[in-house]
N, C-alpha and C. Protein backbone atom coordinates (compact mmCIF):
# COMPACT_ATOMS: atom_id res chain seq x y z
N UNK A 1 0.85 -1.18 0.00
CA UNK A 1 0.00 0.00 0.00
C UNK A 1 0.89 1.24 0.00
N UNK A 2 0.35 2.09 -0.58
CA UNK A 2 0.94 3.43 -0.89
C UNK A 2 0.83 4.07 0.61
N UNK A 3 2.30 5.14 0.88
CA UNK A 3 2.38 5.89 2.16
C UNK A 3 1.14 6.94 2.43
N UNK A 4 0.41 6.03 3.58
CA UNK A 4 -0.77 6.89 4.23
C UNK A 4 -0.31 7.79 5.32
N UNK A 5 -0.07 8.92 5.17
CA UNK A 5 -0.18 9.84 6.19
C UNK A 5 -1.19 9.53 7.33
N UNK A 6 -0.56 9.58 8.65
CA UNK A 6 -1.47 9.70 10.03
C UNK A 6 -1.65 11.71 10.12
N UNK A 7 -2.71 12.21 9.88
CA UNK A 7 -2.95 13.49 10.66
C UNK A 7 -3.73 13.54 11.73
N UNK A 8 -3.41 14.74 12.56
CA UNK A 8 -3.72 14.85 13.77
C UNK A 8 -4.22 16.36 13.99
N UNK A 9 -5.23 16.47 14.60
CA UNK A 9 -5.93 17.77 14.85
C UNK A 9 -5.81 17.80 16.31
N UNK A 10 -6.75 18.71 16.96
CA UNK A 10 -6.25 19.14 18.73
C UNK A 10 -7.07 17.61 19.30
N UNK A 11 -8.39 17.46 18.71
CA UNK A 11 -9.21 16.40 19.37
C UNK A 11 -9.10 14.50 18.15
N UNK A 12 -8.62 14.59 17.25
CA UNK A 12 -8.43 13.71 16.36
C UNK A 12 -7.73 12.94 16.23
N UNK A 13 -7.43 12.29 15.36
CA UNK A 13 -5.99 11.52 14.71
C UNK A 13 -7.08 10.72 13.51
N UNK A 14 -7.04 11.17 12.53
CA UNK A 14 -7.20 9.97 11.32
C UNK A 14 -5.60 9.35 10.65
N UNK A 15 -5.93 8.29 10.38
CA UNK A 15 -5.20 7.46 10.35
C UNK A 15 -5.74 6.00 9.05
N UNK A 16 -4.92 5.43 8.85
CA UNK A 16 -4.97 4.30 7.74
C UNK A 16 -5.95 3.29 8.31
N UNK A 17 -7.43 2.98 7.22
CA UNK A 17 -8.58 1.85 7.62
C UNK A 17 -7.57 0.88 8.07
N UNK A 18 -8.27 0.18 8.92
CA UNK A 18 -7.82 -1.37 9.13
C UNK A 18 -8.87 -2.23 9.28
N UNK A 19 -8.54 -3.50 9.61
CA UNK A 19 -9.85 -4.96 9.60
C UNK A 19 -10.28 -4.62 10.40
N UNK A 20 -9.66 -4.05 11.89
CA UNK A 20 -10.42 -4.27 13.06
C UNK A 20 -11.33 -2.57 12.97
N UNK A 21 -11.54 -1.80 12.18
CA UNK A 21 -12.28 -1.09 12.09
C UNK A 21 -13.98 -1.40 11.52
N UNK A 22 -13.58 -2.46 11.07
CA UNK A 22 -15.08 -2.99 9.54
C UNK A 22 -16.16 -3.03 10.62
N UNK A 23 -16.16 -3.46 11.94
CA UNK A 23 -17.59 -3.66 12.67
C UNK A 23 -17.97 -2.39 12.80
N UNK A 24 -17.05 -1.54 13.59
CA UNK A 24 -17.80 0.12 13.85
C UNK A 24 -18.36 0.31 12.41
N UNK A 25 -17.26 0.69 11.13
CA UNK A 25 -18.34 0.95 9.69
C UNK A 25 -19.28 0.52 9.44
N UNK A 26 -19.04 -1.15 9.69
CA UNK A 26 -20.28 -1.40 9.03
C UNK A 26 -21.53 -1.29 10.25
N UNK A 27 -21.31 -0.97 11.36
CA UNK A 27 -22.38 -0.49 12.24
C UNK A 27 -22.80 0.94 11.77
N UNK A 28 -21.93 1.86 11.25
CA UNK A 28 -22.17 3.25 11.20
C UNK A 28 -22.99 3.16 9.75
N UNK A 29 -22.82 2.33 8.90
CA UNK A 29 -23.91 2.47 7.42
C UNK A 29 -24.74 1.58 7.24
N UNK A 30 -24.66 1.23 8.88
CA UNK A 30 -26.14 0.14 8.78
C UNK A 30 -27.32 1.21 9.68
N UNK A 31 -26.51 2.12 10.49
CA UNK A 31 -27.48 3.15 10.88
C UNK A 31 -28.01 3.83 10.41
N UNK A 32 -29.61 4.11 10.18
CA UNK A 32 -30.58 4.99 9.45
C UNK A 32 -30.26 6.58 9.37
N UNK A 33 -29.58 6.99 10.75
CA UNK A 33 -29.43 8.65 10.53
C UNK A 33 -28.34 8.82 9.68
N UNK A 34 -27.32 7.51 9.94
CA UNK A 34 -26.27 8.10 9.08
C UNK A 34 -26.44 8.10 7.32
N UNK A 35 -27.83 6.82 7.24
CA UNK A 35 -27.62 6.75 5.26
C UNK A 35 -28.96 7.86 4.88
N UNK A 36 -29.83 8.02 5.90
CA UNK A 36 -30.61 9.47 5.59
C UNK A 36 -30.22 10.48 3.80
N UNK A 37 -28.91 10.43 4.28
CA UNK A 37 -29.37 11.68 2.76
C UNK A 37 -28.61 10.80 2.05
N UNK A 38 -28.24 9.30 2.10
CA UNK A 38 -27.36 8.50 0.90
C UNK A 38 -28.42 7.29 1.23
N UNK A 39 -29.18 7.87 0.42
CA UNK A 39 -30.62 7.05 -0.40
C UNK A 39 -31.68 6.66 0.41
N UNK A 40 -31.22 6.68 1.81
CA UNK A 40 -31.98 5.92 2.95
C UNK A 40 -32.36 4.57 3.46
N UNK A 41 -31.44 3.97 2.46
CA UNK A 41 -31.63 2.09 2.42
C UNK A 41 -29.88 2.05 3.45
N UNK A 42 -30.06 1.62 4.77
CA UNK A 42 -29.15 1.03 5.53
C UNK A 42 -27.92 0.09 4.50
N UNK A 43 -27.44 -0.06 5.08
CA UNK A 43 -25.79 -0.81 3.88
C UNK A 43 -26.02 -2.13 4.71
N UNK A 44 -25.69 -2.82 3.67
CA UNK A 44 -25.74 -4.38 4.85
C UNK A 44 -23.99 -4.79 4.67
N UNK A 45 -23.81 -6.01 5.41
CA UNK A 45 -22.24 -6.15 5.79
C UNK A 45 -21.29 -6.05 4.07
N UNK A 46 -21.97 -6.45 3.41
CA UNK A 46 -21.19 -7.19 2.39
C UNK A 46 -20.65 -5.47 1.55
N UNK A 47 -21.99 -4.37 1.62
CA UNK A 47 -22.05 -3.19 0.93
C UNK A 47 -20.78 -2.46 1.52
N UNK A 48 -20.39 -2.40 3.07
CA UNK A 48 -19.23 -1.53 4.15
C UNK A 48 -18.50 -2.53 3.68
N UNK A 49 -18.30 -4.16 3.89
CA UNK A 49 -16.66 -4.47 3.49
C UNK A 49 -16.60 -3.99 2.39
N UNK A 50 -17.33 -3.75 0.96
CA UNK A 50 -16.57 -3.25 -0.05
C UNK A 50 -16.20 -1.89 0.01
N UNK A 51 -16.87 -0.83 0.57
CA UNK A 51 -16.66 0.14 1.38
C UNK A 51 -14.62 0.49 1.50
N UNK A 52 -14.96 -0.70 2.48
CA UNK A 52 -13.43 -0.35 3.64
C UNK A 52 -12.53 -0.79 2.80
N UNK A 53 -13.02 -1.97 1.42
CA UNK A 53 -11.91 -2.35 0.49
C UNK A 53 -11.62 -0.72 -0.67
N UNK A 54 -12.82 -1.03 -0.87
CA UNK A 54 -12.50 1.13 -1.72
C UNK A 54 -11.49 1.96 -0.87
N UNK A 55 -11.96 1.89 0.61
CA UNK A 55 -11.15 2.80 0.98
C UNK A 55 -9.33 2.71 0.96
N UNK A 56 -9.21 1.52 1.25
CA UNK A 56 -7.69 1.11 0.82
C UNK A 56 -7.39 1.06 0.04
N UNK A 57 -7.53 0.70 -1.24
CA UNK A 57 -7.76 0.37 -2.53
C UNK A 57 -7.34 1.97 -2.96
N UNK A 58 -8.37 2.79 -2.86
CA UNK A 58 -7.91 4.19 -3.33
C UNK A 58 -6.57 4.72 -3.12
N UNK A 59 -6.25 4.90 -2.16
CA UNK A 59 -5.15 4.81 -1.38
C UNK A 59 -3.40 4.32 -2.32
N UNK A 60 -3.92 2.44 -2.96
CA UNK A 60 -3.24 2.51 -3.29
C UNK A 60 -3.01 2.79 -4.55
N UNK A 61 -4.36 3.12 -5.34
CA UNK A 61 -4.08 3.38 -6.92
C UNK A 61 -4.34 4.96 -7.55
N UNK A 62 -4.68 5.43 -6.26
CA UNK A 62 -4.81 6.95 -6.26
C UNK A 62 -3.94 7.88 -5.47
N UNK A 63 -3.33 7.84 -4.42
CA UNK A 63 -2.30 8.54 -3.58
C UNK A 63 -2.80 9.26 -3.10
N UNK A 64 -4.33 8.90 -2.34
CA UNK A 64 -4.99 9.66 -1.60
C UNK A 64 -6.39 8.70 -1.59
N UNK A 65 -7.09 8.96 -0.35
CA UNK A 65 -8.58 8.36 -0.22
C UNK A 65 -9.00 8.57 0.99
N UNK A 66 -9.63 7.97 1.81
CA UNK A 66 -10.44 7.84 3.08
C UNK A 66 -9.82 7.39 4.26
N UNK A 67 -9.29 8.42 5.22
CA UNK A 67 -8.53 8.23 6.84
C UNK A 67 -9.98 7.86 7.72
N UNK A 68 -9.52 7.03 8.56
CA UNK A 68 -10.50 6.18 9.53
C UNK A 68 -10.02 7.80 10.16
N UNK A 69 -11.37 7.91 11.30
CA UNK A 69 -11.18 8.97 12.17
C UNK A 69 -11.47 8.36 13.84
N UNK A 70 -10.85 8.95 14.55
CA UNK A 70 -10.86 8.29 15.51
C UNK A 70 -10.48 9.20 16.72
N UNK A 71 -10.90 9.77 17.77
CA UNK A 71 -10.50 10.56 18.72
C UNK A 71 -9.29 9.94 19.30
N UNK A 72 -8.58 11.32 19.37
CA UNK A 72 -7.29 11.61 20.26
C UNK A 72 -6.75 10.28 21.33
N UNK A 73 -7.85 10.09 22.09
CA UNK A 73 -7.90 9.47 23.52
C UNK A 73 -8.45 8.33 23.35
N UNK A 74 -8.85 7.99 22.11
CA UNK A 74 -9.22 6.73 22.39
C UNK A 74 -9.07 5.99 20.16
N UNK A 75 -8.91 5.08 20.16
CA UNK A 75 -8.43 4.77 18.82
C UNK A 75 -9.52 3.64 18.42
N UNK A 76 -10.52 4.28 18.34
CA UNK A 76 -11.78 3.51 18.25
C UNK A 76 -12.40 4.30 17.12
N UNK A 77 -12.83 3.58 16.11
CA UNK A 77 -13.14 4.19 14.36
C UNK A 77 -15.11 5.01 15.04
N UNK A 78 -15.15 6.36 14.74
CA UNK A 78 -15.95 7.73 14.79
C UNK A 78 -16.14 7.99 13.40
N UNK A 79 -15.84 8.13 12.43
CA UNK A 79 -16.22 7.89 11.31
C UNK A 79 -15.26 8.50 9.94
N UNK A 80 -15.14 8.63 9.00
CA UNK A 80 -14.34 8.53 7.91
C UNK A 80 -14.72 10.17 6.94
N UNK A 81 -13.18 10.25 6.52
CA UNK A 81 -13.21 11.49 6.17
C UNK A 81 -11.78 11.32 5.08
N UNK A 82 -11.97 12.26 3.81
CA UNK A 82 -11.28 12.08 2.83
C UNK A 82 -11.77 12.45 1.42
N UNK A 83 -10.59 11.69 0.30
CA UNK A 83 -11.13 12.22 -0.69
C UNK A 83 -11.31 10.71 -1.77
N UNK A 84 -11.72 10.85 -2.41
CA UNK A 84 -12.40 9.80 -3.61
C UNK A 84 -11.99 10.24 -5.09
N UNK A 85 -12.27 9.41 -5.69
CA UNK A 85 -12.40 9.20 -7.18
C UNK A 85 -13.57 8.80 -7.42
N UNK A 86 -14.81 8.98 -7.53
CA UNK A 86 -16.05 8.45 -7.65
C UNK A 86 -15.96 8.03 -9.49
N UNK A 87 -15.98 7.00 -9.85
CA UNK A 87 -16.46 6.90 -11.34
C UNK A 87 -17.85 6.39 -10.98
N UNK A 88 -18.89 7.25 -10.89
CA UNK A 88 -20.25 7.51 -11.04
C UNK A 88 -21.54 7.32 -12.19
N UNK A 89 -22.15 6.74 -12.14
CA UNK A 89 -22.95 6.66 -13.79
C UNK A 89 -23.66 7.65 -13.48
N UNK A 90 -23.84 8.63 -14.54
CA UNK A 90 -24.52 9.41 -14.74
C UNK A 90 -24.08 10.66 -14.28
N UNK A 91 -23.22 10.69 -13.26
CA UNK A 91 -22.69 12.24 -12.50
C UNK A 91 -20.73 12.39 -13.69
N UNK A 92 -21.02 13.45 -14.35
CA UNK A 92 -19.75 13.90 -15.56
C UNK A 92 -18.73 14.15 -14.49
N UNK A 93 -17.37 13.56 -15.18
CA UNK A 93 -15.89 13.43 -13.41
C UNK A 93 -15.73 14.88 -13.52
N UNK A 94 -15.40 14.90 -12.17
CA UNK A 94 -15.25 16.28 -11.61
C UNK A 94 -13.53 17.22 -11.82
N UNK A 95 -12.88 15.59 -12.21
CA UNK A 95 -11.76 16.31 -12.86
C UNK A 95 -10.81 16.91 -11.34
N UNK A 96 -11.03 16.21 -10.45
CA UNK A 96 -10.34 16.70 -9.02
C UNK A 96 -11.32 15.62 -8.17
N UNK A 97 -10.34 15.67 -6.48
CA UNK A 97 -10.24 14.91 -5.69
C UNK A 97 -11.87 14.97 -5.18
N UNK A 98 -12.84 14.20 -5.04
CA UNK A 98 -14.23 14.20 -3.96
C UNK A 98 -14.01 14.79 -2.69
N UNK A 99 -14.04 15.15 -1.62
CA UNK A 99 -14.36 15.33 -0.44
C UNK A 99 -15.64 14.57 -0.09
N UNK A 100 -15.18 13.60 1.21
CA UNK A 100 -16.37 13.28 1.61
C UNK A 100 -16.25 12.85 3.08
N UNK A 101 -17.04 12.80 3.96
CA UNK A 101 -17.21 12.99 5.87
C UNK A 101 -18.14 12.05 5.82
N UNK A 102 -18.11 11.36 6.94
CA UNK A 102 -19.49 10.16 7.17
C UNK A 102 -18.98 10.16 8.62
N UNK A 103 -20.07 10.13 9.92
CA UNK A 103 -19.87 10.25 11.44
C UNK A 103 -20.70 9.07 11.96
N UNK A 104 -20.63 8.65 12.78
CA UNK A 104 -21.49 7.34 13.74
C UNK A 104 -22.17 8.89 14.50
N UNK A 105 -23.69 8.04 14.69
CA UNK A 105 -24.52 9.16 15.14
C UNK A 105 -24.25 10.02 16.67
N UNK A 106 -23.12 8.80 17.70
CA UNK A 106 -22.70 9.59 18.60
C UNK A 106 -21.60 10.54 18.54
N UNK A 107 -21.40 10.51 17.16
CA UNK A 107 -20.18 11.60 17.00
C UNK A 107 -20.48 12.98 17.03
N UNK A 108 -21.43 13.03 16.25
CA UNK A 108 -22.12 13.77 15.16
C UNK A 108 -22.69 15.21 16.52
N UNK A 109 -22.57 16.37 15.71
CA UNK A 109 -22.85 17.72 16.40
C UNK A 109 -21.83 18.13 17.51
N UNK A 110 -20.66 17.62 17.49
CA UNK A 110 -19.73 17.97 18.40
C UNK A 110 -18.58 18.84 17.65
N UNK A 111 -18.52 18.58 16.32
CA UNK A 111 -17.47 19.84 15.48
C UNK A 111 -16.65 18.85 15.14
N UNK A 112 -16.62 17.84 15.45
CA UNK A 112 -15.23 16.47 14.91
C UNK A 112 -15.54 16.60 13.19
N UNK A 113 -16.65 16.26 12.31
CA UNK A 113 -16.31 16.37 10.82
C UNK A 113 -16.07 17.89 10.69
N UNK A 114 -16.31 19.36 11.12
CA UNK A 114 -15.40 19.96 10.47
C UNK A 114 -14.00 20.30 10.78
N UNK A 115 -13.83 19.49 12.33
CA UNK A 115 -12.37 19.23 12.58
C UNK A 115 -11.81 18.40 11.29
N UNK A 116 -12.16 17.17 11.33
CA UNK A 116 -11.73 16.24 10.28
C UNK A 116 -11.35 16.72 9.22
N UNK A 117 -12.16 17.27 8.37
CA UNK A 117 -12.03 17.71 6.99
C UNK A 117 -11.43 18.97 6.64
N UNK A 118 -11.41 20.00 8.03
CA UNK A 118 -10.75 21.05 7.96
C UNK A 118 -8.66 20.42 7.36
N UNK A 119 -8.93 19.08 8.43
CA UNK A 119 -7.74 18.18 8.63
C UNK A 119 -7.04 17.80 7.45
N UNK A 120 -7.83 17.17 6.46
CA UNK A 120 -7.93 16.88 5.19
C UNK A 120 -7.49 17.87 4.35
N UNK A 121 -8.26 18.75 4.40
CA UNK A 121 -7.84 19.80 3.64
C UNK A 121 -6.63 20.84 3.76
N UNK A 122 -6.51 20.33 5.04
CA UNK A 122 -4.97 21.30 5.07
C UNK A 122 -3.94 20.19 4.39
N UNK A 123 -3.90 19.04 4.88
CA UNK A 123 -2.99 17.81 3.81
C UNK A 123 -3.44 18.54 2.10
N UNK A 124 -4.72 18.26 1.64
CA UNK A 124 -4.54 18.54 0.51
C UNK A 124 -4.30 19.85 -0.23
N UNK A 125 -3.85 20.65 0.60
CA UNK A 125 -3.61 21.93 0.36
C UNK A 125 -1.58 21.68 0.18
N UNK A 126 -1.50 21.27 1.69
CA UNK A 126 0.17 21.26 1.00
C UNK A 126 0.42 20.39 -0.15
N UNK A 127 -0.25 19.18 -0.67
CA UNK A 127 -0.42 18.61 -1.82
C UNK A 127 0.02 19.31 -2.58
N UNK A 128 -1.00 20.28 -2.80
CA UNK A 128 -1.12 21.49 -4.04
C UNK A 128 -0.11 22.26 -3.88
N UNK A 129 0.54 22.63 -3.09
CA UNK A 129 1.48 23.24 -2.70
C UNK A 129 2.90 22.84 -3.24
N UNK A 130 3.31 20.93 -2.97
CA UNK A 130 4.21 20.89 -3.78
C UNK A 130 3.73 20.41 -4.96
N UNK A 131 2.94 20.56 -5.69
CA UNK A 131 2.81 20.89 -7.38
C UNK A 131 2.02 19.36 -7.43
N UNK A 132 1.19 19.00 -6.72
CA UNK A 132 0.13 17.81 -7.09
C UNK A 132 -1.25 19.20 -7.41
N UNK A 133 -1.42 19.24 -8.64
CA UNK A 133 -2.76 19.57 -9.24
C UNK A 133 -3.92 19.34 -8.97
N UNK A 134 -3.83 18.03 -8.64
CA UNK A 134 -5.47 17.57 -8.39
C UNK A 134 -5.87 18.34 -7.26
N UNK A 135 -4.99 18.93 -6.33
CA UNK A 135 -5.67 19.26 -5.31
C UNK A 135 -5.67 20.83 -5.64
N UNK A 136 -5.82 21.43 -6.13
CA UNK A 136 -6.06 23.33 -6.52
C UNK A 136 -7.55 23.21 -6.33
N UNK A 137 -8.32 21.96 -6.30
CA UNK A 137 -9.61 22.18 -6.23
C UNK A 137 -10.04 21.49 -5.86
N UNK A 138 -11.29 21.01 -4.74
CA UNK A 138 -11.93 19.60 -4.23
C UNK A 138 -13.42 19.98 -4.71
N UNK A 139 -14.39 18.66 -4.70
CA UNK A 139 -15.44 19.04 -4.76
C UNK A 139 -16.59 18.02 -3.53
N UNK A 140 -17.63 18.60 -3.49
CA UNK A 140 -17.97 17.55 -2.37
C UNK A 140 -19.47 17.05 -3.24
N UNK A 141 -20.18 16.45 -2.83
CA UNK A 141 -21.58 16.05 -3.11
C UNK A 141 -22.37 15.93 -1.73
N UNK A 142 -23.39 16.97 -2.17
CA UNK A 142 -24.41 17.32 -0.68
C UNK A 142 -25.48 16.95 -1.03
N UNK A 143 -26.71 16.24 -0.26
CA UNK A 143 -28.36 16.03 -0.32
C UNK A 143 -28.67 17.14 0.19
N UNK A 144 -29.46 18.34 -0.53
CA UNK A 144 -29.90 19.37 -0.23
C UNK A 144 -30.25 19.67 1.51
N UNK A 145 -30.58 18.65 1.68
CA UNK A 145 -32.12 18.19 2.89
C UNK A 145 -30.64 18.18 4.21
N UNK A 146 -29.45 17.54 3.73
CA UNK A 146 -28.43 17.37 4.88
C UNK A 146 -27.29 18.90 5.74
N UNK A 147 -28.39 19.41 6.64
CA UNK A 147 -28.04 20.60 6.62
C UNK A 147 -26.69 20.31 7.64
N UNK A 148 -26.66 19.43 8.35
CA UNK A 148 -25.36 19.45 9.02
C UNK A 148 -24.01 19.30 8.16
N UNK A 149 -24.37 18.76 7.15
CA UNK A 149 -22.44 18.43 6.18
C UNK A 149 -23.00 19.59 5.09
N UNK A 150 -23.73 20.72 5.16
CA UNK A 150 -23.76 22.04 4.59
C UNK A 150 -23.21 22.77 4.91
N UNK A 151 -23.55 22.89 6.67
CA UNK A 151 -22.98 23.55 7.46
C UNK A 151 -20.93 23.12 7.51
N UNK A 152 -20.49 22.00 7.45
CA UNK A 152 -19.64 21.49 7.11
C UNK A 152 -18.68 22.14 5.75
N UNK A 153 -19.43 21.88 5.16
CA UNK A 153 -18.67 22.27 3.83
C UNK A 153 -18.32 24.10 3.85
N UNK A 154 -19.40 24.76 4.49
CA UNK A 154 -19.45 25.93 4.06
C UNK A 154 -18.55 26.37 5.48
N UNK A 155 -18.24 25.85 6.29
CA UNK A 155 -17.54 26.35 7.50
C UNK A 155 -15.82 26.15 7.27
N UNK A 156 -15.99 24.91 5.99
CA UNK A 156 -14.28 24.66 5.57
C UNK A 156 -14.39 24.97 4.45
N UNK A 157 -15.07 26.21 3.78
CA UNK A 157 -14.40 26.83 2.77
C UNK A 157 -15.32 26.22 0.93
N UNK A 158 -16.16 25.27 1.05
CA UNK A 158 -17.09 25.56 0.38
C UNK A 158 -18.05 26.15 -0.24
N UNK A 159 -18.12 26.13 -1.43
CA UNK A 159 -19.12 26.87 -2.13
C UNK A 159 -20.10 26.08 -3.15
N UNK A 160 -21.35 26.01 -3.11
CA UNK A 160 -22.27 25.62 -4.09
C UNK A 160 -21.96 26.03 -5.50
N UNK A 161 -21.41 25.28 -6.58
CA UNK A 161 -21.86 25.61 -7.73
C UNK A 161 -22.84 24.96 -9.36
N UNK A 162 -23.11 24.08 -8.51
CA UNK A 162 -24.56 23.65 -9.12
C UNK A 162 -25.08 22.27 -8.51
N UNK A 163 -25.54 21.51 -9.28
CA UNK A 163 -25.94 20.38 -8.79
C UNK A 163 -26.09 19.04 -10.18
N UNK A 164 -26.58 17.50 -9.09
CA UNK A 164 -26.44 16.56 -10.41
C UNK A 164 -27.21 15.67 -9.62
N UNK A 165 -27.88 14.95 -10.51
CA UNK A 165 -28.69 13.77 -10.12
C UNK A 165 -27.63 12.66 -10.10
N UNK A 166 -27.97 11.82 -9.26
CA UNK A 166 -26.94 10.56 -8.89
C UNK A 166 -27.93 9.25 -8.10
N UNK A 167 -28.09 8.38 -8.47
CA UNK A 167 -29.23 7.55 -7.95
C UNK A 167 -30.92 8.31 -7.96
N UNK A 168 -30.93 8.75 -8.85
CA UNK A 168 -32.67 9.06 -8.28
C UNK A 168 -32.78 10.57 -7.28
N UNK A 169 -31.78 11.10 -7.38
CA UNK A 169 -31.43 12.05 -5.62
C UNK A 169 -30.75 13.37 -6.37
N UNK A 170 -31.30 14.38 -6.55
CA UNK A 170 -30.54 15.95 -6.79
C UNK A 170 -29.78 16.21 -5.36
N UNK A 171 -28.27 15.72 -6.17
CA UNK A 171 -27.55 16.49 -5.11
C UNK A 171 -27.14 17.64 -5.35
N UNK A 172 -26.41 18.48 -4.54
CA UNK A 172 -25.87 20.06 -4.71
C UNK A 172 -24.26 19.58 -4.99
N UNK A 173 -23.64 20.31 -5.27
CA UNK A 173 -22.39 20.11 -6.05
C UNK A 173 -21.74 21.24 -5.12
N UNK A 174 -20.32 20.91 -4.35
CA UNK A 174 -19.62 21.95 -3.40
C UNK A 174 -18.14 21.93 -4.01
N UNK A 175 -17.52 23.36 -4.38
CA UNK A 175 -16.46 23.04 -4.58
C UNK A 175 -15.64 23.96 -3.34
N UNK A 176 -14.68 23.69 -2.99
CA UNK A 176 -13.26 24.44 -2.87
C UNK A 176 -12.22 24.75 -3.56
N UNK A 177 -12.08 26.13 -3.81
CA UNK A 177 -10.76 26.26 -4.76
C UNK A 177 -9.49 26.95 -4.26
N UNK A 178 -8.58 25.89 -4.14
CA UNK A 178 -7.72 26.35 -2.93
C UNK A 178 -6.59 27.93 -3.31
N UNK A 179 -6.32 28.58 -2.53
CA UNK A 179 -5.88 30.08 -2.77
C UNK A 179 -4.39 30.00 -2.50
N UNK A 180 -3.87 30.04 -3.25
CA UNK A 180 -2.64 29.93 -3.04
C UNK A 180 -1.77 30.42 -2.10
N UNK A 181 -0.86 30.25 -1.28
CA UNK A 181 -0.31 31.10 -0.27
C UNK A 181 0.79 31.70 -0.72
């Protein structure tokens, strides 16, 4: 596997998926609040192991993907944050890295995903910094209706600039375009 960076925020540490993470995931996308604005059909085991295999997988054929997140004080998987390659039917490639946050429902409203992704994005900012391209720009995919990862996106530097159907579901389309220092 390609070198996964461990980052660390004041309350965080994401860090590289592992096996012994797959029960918390696949507990966290078998929970209803969490698949709410991703279609609303719960994930069953087989849907999260392919999941946690994407997430490594990216990692190694992309040089970037999805850090398990996990508080400071305790190294127990809270939920996943990163970036993707979505090859999507029907949604045109975005031509840059996904952004995407997913929380277990006791995480959730404490500021950890825009800790996380704030997290993320400072990695993919020095990216861009030493001359990796893909990252001058991220984009995210929002369910209109999901006002907490709105609030998310727009607190780390997101902006709406249109939208795309993807399963049956108008999502909103978020980009970041990073400013050079």
């Amino acid at each position: 596997m390609s070198q996964l960076p461990i980052l660390t925020s004041e309350r965080l540490v994401l860090r590289r998926p592992r096996l012994d993470d797959f029960e918390r995931l696949a507990m966290m996308w078998a929970h209803p609040v969490v698949v709410t604005h991703f279609g609303g059909k719960p994930f069953n085991r087989e849907d999260s192991w392919n999941r946690l295999l994407r997430y490594v997988g990216h990692w190694e054929l992309m040089g970037y993907g999805i850090w398990t997140v996990t508080r400071a004080d305790a190294d127990v998987h809270i939920g996943d944050v990163g970036f993707l390659h979505g090859e999507r039917t029907g949604v045109p490639p975005f031509g840059c890295p996904e952004a995407a946050w997913s929380f277990h429902p006791e995480a959730q409203g404490q500021g950890y995903a825009s800790e996380a992704v704030a997290c993320a994005l400072a990695w993919a900012d020095a990216q861009a910094a030493s001359g990796d391209a893909r990252f001058a720009r991220t984009v995210a995919m929002i369910h209109p209706a999901n006002a907490a990862s709105i609030a998310v996106a727009r607190r780390c530097g997101f902006g709406i600039f249109g939208e795309s159907v993807y399963k049956d579901q108008t999502l909103g389309l978020w980009e970041r375009v990073r400013t050079p220092s």
